[in-house]
Protein backbone atom coordinates (compact mmCIF):
# COMPACT_ATOMS: atom_id res chain seq x y z
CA UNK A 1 21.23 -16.24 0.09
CA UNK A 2 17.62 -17.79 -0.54
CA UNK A 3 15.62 -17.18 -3.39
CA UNK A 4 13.17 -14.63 -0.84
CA UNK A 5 16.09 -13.11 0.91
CA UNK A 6 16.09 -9.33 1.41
CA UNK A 7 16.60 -6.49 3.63
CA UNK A 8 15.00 -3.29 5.10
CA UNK A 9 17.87 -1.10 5.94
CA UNK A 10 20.21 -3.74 6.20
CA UNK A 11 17.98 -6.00 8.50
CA UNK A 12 17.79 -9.14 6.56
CA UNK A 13 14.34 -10.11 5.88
CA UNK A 14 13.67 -14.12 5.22
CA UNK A 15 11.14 -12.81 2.70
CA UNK A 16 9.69 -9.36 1.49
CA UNK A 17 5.87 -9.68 3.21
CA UNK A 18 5.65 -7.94 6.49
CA UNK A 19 2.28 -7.43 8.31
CA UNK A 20 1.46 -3.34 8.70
CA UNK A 21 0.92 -1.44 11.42
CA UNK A 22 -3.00 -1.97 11.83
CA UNK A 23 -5.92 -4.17 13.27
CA UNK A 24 -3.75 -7.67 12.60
CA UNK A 25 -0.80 -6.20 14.66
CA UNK A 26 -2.43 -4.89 17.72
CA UNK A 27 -1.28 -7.70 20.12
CA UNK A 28 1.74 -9.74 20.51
CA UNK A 29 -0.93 -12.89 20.16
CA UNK A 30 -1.66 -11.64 16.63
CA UNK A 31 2.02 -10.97 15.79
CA UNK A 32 2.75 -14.26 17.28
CA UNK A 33 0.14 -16.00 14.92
CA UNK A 34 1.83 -14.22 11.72
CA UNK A 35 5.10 -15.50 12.44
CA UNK A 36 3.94 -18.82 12.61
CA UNK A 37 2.22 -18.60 9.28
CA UNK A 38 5.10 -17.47 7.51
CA UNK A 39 5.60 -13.60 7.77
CA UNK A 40 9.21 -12.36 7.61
CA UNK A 41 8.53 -9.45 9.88
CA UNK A 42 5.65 -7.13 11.68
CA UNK A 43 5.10 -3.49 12.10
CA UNK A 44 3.38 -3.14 15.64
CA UNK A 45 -0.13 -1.43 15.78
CA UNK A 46 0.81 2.21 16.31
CA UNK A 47 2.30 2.86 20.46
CA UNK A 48 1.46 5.95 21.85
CA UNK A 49 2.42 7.34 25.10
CA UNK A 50 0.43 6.37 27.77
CA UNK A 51 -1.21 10.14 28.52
CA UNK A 52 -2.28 10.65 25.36
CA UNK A 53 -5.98 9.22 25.32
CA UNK A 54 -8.01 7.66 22.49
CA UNK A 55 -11.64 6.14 22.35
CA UNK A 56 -12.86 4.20 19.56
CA UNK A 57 -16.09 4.86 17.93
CA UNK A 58 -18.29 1.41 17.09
CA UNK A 59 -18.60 0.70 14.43
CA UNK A 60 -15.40 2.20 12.65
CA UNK A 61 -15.24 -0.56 9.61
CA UNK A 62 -17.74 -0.18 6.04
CA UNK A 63 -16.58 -1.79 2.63
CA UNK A 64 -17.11 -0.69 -0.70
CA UNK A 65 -17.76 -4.15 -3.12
CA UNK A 66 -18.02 -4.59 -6.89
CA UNK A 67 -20.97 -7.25 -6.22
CA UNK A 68 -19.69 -9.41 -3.40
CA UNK A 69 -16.15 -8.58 -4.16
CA UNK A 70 -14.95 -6.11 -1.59
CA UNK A 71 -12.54 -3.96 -3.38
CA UNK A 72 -11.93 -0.82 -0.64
CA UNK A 73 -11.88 -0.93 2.92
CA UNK A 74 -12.90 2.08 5.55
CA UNK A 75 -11.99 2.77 8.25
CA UNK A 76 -11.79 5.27 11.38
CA UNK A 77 -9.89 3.22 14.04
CA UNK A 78 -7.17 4.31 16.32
CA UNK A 79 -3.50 3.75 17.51
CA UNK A 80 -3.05 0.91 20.11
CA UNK A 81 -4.75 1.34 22.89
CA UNK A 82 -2.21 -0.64 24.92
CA UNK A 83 0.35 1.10 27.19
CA UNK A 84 3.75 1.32 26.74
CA UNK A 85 4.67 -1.59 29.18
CA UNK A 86 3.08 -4.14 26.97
CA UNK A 87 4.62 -3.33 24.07
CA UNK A 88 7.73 -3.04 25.78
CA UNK A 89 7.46 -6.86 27.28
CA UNK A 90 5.94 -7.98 24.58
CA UNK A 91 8.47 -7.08 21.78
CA UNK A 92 11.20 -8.38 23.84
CA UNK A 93 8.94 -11.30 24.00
CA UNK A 94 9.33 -11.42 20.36
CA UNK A 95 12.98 -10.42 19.75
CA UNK A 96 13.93 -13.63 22.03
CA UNK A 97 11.13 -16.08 20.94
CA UNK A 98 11.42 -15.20 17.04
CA UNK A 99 15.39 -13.79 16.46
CA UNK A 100 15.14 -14.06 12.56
CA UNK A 101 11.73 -12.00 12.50
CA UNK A 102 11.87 -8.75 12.14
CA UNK A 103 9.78 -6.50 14.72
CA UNK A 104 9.32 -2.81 13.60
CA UNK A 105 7.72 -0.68 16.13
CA UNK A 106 5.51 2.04 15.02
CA UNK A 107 5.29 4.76 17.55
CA UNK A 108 3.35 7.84 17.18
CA UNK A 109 3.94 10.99 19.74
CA UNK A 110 2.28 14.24 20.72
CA UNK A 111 3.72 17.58 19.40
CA UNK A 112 6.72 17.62 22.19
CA UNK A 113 10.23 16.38 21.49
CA UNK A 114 10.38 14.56 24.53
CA UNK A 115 7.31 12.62 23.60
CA UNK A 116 8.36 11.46 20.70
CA UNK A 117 12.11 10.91 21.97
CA UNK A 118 11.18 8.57 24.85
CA UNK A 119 9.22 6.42 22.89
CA UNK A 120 11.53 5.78 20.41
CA UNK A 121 14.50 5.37 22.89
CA UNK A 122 11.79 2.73 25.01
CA UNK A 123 11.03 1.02 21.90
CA UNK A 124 14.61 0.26 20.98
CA UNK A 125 15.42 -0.71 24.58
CA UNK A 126 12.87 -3.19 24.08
CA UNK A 127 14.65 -4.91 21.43
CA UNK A 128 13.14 -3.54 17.81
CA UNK A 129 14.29 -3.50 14.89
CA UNK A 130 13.96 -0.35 13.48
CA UNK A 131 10.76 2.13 13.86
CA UNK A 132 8.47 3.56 12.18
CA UNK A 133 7.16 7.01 12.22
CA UNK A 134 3.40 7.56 11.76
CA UNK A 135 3.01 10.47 9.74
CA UNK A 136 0.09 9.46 8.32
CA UNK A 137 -3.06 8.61 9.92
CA UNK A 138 -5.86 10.45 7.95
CA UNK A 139 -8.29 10.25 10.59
CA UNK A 140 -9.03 11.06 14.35
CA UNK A 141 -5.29 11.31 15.46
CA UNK A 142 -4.55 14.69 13.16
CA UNK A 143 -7.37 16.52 15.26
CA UNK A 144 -4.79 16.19 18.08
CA UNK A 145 -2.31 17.68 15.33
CA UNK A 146 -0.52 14.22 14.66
CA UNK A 147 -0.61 11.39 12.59
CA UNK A 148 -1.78 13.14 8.67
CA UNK A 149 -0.99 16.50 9.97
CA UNK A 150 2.18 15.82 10.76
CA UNK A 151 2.86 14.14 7.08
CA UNK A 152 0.85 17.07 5.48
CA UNK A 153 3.71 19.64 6.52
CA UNK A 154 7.51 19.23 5.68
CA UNK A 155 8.62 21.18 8.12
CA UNK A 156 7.02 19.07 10.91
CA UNK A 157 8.31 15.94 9.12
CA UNK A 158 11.86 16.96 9.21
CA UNK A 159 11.40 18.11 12.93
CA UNK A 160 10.28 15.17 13.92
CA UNK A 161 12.38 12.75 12.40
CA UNK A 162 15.44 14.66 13.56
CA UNK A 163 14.40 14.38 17.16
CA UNK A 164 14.14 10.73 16.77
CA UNK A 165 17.25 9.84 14.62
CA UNK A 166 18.96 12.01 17.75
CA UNK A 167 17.46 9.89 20.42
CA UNK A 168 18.18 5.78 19.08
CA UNK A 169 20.60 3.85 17.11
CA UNK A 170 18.36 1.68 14.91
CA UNK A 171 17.26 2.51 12.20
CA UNK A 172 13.66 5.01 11.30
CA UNK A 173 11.64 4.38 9.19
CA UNK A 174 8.93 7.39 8.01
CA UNK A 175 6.03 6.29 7.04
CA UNK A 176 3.98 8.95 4.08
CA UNK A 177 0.53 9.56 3.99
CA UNK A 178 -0.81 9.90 0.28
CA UNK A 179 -3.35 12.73 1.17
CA UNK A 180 -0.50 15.74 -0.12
CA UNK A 181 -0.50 17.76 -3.30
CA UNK A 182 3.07 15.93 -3.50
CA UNK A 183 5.06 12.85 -1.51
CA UNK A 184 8.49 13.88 -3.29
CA UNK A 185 8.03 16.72 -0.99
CA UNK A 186 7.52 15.45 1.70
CA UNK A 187 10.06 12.12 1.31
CA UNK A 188 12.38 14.99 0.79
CA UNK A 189 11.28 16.53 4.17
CA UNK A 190 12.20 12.78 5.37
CA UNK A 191 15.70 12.98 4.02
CA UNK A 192 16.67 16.09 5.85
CA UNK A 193 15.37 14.75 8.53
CA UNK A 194 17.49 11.43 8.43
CA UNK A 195 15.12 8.97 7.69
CA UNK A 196 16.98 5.86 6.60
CA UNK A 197 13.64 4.37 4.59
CA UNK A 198 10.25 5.38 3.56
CA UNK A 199 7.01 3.48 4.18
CA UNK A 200 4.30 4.58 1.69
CA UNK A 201 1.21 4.49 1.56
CA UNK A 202 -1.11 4.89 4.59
CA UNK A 203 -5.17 5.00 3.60
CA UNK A 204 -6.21 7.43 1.61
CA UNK A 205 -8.75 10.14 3.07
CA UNK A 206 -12.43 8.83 2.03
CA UNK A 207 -16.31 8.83 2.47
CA UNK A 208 -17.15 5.31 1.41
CA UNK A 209 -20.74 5.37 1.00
CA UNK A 210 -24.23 7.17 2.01
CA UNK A 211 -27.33 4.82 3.07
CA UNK A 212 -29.86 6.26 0.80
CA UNK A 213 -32.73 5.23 3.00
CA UNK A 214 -31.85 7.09 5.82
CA UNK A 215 -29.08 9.61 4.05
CA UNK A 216 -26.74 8.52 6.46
CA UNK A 217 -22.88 8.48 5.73
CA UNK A 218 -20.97 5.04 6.49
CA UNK A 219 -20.07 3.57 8.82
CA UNK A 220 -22.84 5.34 10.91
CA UNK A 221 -21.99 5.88 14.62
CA UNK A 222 -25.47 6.88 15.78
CA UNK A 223 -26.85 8.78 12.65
CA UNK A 224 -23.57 10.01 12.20
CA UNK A 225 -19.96 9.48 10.68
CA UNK A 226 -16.41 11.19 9.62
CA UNK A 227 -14.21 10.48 7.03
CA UNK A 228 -11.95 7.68 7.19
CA UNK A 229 -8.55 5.85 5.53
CA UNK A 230 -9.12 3.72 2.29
CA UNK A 231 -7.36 0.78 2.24
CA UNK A 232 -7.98 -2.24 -0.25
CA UNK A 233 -7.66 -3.09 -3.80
CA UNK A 234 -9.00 -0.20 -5.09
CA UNK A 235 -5.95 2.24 -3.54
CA UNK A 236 -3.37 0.02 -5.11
CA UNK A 237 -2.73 2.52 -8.14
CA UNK A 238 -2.39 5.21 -5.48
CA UNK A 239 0.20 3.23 -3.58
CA UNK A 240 2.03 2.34 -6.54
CA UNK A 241 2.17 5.70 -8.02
CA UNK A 242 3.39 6.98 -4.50
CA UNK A 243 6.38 4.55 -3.84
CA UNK A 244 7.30 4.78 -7.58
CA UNK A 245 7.54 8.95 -7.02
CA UNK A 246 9.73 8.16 -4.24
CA UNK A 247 11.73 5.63 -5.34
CA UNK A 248 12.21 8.45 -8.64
CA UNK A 249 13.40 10.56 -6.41
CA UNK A 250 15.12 9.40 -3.60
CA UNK A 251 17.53 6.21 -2.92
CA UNK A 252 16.88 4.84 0.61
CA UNK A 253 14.79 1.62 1.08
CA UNK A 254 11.08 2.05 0.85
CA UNK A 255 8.65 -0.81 2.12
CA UNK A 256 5.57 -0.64 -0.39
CA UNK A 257 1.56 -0.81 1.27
CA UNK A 258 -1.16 -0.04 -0.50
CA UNK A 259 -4.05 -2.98 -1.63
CA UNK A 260 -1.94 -5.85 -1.71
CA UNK A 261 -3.60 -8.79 -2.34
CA UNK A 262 -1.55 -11.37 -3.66
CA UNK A 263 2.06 -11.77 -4.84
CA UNK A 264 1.44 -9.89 -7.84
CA UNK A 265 0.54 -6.82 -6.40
CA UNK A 266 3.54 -7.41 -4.15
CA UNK A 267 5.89 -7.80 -7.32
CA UNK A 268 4.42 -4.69 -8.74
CA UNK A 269 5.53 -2.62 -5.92
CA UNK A 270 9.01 -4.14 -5.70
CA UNK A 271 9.06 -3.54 -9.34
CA UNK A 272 8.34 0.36 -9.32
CA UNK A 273 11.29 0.78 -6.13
CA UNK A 274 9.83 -1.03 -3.03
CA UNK A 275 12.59 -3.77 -1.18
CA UNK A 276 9.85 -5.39 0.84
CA UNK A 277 5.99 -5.14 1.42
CA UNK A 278 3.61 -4.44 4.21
CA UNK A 279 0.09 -5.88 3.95
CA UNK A 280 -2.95 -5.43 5.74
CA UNK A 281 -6.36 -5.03 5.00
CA UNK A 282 -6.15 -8.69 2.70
CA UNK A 283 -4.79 -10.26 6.04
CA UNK A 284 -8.04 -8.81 8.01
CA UNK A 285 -9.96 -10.30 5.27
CA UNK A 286 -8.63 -13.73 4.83
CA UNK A 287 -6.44 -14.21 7.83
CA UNK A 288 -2.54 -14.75 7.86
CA UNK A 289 -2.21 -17.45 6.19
CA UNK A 290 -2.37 -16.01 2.78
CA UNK A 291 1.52 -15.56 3.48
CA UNK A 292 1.87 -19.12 2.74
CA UNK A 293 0.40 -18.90 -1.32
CA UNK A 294 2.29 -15.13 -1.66
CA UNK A 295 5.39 -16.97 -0.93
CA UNK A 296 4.85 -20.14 -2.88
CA UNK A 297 3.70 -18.37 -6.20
CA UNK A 298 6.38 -15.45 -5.91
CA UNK A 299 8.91 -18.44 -5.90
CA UNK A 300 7.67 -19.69 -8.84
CA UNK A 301 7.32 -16.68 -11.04
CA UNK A 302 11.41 -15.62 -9.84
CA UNK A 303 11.84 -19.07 -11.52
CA UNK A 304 9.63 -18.39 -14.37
CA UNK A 305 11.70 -15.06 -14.88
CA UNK A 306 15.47 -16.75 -14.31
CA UNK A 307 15.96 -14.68 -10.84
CA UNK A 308 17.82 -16.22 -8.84
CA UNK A 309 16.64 -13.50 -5.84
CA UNK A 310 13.95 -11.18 -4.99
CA UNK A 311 15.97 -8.10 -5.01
CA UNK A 312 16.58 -8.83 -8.86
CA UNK A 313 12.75 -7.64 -9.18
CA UNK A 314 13.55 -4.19 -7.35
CA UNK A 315 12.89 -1.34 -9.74
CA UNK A 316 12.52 -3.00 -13.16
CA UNK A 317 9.96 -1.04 -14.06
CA UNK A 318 11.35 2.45 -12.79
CA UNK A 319 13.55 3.60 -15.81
CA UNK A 320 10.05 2.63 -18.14
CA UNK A 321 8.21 5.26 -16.19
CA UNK A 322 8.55 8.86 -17.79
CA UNK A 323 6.62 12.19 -18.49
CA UNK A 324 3.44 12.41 -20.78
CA UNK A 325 5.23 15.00 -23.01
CA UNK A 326 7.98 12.06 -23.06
CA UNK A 327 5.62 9.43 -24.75
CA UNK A 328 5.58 8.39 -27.94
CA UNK A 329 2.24 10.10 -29.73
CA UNK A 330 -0.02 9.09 -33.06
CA UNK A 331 1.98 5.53 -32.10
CA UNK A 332 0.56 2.90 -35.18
CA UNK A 333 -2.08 1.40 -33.17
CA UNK A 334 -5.44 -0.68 -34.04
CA UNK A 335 -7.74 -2.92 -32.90
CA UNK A 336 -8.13 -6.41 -33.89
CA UNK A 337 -10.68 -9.17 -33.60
CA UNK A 338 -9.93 -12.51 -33.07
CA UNK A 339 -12.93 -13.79 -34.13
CA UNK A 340 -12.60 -17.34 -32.39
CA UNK A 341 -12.68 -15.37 -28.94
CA UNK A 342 -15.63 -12.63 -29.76
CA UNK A 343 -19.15 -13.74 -28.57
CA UNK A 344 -20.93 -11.18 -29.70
CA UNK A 345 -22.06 -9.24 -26.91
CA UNK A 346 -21.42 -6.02 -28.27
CA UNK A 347 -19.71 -4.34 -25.10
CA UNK A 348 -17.26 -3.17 -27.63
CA UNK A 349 -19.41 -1.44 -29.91
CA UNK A 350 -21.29 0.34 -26.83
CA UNK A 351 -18.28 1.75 -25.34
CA UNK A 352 -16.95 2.63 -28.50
CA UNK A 353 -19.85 4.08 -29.66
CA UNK A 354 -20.40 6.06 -26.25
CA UNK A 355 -17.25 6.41 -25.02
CA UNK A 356 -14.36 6.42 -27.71
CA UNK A 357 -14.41 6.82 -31.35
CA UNK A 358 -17.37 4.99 -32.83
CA UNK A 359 -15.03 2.87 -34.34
CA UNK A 360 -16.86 -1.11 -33.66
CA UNK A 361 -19.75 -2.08 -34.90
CA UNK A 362 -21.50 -6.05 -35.18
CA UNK A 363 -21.60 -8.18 -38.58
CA UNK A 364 -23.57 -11.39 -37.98
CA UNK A 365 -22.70 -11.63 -34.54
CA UNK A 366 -18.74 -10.78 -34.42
CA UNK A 367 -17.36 -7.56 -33.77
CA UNK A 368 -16.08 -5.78 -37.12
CA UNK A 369 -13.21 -2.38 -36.52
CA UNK A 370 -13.34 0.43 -38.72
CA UNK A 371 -9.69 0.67 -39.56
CA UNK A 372 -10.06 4.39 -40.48
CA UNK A 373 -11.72 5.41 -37.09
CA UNK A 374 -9.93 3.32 -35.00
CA UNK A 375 -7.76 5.68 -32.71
CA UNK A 376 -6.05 3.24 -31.06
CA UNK A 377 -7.32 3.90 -27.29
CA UNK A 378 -7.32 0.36 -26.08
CA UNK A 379 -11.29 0.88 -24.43
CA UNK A 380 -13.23 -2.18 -26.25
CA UNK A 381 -9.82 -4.43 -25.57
CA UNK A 382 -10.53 -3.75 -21.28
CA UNK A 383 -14.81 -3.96 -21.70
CA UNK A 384 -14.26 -7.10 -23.57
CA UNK A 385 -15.22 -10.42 -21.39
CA UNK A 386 -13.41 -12.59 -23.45
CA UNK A 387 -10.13 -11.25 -24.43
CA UNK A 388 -11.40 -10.99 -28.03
CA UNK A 389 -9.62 -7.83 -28.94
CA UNK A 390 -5.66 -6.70 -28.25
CA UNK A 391 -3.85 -3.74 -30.25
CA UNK A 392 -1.65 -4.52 -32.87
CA UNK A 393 0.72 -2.41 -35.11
CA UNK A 394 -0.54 -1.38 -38.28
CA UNK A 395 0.15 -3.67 -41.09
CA UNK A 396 1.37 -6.12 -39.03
């Protein structure tokens, strides 16, 4: 087995990073293209049935940047607005072009059983791999009482996922929306259902900005605008907390999404329970090819590690997770200087000062910590620029 190998419901997978249902997926030319780059596997943009209409507005897209960083992503766009006879050519397209990629269609119905059933049962005549329920679009699709309104109700997720597990062979895959009080709840809705894996997380519900000039929320359509799915860096801890809730609770497969950027972010999700990855809005910012570092560099840090596979990373960091009530309080704790490092800026003392315990303060230029206020909250160590300051034990 190679040092990448894994699997998604028993569908081997030459690697763990899979393209998600979105923007880069909406034609077999763009799924074509990711292959070619490297990526083990696609989920198609989401197929609907062909009476169920959809308009875009223009433009859907706005970013939120720290400077000229962009670190969230908006947006209000749609399912595919191709009909069911080109997805149904083109993934057997794929299936004979590409056998060792993995096609995953997503499919999305109305609120009938037989919409949802003869999509699924057209999509595996076609020749995917598995599907995947959209439960989760957080706007424009649950006005028409699908996509987050489905995933917002238990009752409807088990429904639904029974219909479809009764219509096909392959394998379902129900994908969460993180806009619920709680995802256990509704991965356990999944369960009953049949789902065989979870995909988690879809964009989080969001306003990501307001031109002050005109008072205008983005992206403005006309002087006007909804709310829309985060995706990005910034809705990585959301993702993360969401598959590692699952992953707590449950024990099927779960494919991790949620501001992956890099292989890092990837390996933090396999870490807290995912078996493979889906990325997106990183691909729509820097095109497919980022496949081809994610792979290199996760090779190298299994090596770094001693892994001899990729599945050796899945869930190392679950059994470290536990309640607050759980931790360890008062733990021997203090800030230290490493004088070499510190510049002098006084970040540190600000936020200290402002912020934490007043605990920092400068002597000729270096930072200086009060070992009898020190608390112990780690603040100056994450506002330093330099790495000057870590927590150390007492007395050590």
């Amino acid at each position: 087995m190679g040092l990448l190998e894994t699997d998604i419901c028993g569908i081997p997978l030459e690697n763990p990073f899979i393209i998600a249902s979105a923007s880069p997926s909406a034609t077999i030319d763009m799924i074509e293209k990711s292959f070619i780059a490297g990526w083990a596997g696609v989920v198609t943009k989401t197929v609907k049935p062909d009476n169920m209409h959809i308009e875009d507005a223009r433009p859907r897209f706005n970013v939120v940047k720290d400077g000229k960083n962009i670190i969230g992503f908006e947006n209000f766009e749609l399912v595919s607005k191709k009909n069911i006879g080109y997805w149904t050519n083109g993934i057997k397209y794929l299936k004979e072009k590409y056998p060792s990629k993995v096609v995953i269609t997503s499919i999305m119905g109305d609120s009938s059983e037989e919409s949802w059933s003869q999509l699924a049962i057209d999509m595996e005549v076609a020749g995917s791999d598995a599907l995947e329920l959209n439960f989760s679009c957080p706007h424009g699709m649950p006005e028409m009482g699908v996509g987050a309104a489905v995933g917002q109700n238990p009752e409807i997720i088990e429904k639904i996922t029974k219909w479809v597990k009764g219509s096909v062979s392959i394998p379902v895959i129900v994908k969460l929306t993180p806009n619920v009080t709680s995802i256990e709840q509704a991965a356990d809705a999944g369960i009953r259902g049949g789902a065989d894996a979870f995909a988690a997380i879809n964009t989080v519900e969001s306003l990501s900005g307001i031109n002050l000039e005109t008072f205008e929320p983005l992206p403005s359509v006309n002087g006007m605008s909804t709310y829309g799915g985060l995706s990005g860096k910034a809705v990585k801890p959301i993702g993360l907390r969401a598959v590692s809730q699952i992953a707590r609770s449950q024990e099927v497969p779960i494919m991790g999404i949620g501001g992956i950027s890099n292989w890092s972010d990837a390996m933090e999700y396999m870490a807290v329970g995912a078996s493979s990855v889906q990325v997106c809005t990183e691909v729509m910012l820097k095109g497919f090819d980022i496949v081809k570092d994610m792979i290199t560099e996760t090779e190298k840090f299994l090596d770094r590690k001693g892994f001899t596979s990729v599945r050796q990373v899945i869930g190392q960091a679950i059994p470290k997770l536990t309640s607050h009530e759980s931790l360890v309080k008062n733990a021997p704790l203090i800030a230290e200087v490493d004088t070499v490092k510190c510049i002098g800026c006084g970040k540190c003392v600000v936020a200290c000062n402002d912020g934490g315990y007043g605990a920092v303060i400068l002597v000729e230029k270096k930072a200086v910590i009060s070992k009898s206020e020190c608390d112990g909250c780690s603040l100056c160590t994450h506002v330093c620029p330099t790495d000057a300051l870590e927590l150390v034990k007492i007395g050590a």
